[in-house]
Structures are given as C-alpha cells and as structure tokens.
Protein backbone atom coordinates (compact mmCIF):
# COMPACT_ATOMS: atom_id res chain seq x y z
CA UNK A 1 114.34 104.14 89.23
CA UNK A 2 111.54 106.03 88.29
CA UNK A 3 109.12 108.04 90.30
CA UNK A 4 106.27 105.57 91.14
CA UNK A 5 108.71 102.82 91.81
CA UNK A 6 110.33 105.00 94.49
CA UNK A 7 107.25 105.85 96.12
CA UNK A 8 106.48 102.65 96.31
CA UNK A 9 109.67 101.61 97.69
CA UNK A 10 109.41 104.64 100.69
CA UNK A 11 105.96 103.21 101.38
CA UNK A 12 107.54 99.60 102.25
CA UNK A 13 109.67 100.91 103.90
CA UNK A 14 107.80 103.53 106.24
CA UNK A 15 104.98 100.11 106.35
CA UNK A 16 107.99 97.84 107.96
CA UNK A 17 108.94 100.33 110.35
CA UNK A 18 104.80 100.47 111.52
CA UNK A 19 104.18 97.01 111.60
CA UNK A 20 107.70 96.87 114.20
CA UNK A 21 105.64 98.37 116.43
CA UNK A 22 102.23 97.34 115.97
CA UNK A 23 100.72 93.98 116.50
CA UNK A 24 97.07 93.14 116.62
CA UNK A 25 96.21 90.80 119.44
CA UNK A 26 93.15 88.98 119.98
CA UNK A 27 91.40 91.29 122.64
CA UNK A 28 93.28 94.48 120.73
CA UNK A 29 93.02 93.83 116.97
CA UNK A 30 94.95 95.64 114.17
CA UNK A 31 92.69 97.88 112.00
CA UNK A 32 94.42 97.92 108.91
CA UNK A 33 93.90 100.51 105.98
CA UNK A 34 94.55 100.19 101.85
CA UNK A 35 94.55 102.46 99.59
CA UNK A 36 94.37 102.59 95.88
CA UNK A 37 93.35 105.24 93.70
CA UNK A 38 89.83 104.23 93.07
CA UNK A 39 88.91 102.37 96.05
CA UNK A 40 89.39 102.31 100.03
CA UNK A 41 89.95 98.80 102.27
CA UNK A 42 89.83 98.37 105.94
CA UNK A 43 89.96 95.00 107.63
CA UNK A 44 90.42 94.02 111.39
CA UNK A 45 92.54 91.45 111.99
CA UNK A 46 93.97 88.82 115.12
CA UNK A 47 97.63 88.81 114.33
CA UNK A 48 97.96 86.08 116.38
CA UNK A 49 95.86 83.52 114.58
CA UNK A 50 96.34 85.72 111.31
CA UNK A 51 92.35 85.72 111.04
CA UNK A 52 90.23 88.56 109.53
CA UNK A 53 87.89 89.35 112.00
CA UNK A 54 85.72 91.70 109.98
CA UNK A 55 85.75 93.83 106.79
CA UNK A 56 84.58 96.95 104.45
CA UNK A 57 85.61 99.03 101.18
CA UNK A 58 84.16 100.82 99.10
CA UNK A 59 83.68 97.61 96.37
CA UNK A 60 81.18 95.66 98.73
CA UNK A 61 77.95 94.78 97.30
CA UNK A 62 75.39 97.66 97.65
CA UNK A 63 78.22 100.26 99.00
CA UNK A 64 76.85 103.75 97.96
CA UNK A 65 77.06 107.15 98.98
CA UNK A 66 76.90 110.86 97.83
CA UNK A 67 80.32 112.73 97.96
CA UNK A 68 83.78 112.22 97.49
CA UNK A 69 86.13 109.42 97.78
CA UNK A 70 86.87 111.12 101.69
CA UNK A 71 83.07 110.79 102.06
CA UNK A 72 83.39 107.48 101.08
CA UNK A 73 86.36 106.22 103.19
CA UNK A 74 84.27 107.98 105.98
CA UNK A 75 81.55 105.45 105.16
CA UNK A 76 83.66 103.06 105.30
CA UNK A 77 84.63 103.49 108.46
CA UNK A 78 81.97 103.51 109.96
CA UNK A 79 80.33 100.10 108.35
CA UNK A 80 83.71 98.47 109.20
CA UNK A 81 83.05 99.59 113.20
CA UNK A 82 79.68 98.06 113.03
CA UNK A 83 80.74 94.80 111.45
CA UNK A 84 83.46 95.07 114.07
CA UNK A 85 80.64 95.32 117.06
CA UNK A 86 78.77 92.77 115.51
CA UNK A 87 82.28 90.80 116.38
CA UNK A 88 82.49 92.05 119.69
CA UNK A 89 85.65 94.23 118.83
CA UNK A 90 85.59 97.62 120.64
CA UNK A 91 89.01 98.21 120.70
CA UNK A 92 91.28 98.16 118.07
CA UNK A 93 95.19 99.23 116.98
CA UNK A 94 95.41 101.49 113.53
CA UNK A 95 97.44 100.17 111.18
CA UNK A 96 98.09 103.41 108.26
CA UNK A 97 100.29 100.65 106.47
CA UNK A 98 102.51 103.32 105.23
CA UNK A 99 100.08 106.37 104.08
CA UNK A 100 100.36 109.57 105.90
CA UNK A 101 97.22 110.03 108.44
CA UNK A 102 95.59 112.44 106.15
CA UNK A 103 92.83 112.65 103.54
CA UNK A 104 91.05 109.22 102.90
CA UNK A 105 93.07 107.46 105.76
CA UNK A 106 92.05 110.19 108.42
CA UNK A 107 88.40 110.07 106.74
CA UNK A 108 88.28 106.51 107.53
CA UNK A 109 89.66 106.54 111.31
CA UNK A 110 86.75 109.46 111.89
CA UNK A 111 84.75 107.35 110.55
CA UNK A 112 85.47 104.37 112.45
CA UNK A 113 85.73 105.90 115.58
CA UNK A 114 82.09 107.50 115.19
CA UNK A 115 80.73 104.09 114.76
CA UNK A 116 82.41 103.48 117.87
CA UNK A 117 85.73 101.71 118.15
CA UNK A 118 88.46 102.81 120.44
CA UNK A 119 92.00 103.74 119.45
C-alpha cells in the first residue's frame, strides 16, 4: 500500500471508533466536520431521523473572507452556529470524523462555539 492509501485507511478506522461513541440525537445533534485540502464542511445532523438539520463550508454561495484556510474554517463555524440557532439547536455533539482536533478542525469548533453552540 502506498502512503495516501494508508492514511486513509487509519482515518476509517480512528472515524469508526468515534462514531462508537457518538450519536447525535434530536435535542443533542452531531456536529460533524470534513475536510479536504481546499475546502472545509460542517453539517448538524439528527442521527435518529438521519436528517441534516443545518449546514456551512467554505463553497456556499457568497462565502468570503480575508486570511487563511484556519480563518476560513473559523468562519465557518461560526455561520454554521447561526444557521444552527436559526434551527433552534444550542447544543450539539462534535463529530472530528477522524482528523486530529487541531488546525482547521479546532478553527472551526472556536468558531462554532463563539457563535454560540454548546459542546
């Protein structure tokens, strides 16, 4: 195997051991975080009825900001806790999916938790 297919693989499997232990119910939803080189996704989802509750990355229409990808997952965060609000969703679980809780993930839970969620 080469490099990027084992890092992939580690990710899975780090990603099944979190979602054991982690499951978004409907008055404590899952906030869960993707990565890809370019772009950050967050979404808040009801495990239960497997609905997205609400959304934000950095590809939504009119998304801009000044700064660095971190800046930007910050931003992120913080549009996806006022969407979430909008919802009625204070309280959430945080899903990493897999990625270590540093950089653009960590960026994005500051960010969310400015706006105002709980976790």
């Amino acid at each position: 195997m080469n490099r990027m297919t084992i890092k992939r693989v580690r990710r899975s499997r780090r990603k099944q051991g979190i979602r054991k232990e982690i499951f978004g119910m409907p008055e404590r939803p899952r906030l869960s975080v993707f990565r890809s080189l370019n772009h950050v996704y967050a979404q808040v989802i009801d495990d239960l009825t497997g609905k997205t509750l609400a959304s934000a990355s950095t590809r939504d229409k009119g998304f801009k900001t000044d700064g660095g990808k971190t800046a930007e997952a910050t931003a992120v965060g913080k549009a996806l806790a006022s969407r979430a609000k909008e919802k009625g969703v204070s309280k959430v679980v945080f899903d990493r999916n897999g990625y270590l809780f540093h950089g653009r993930i960590k960026a994005l839970a500051d960010g969310a938790r400015e706006g105002g969620l709980q976790f």
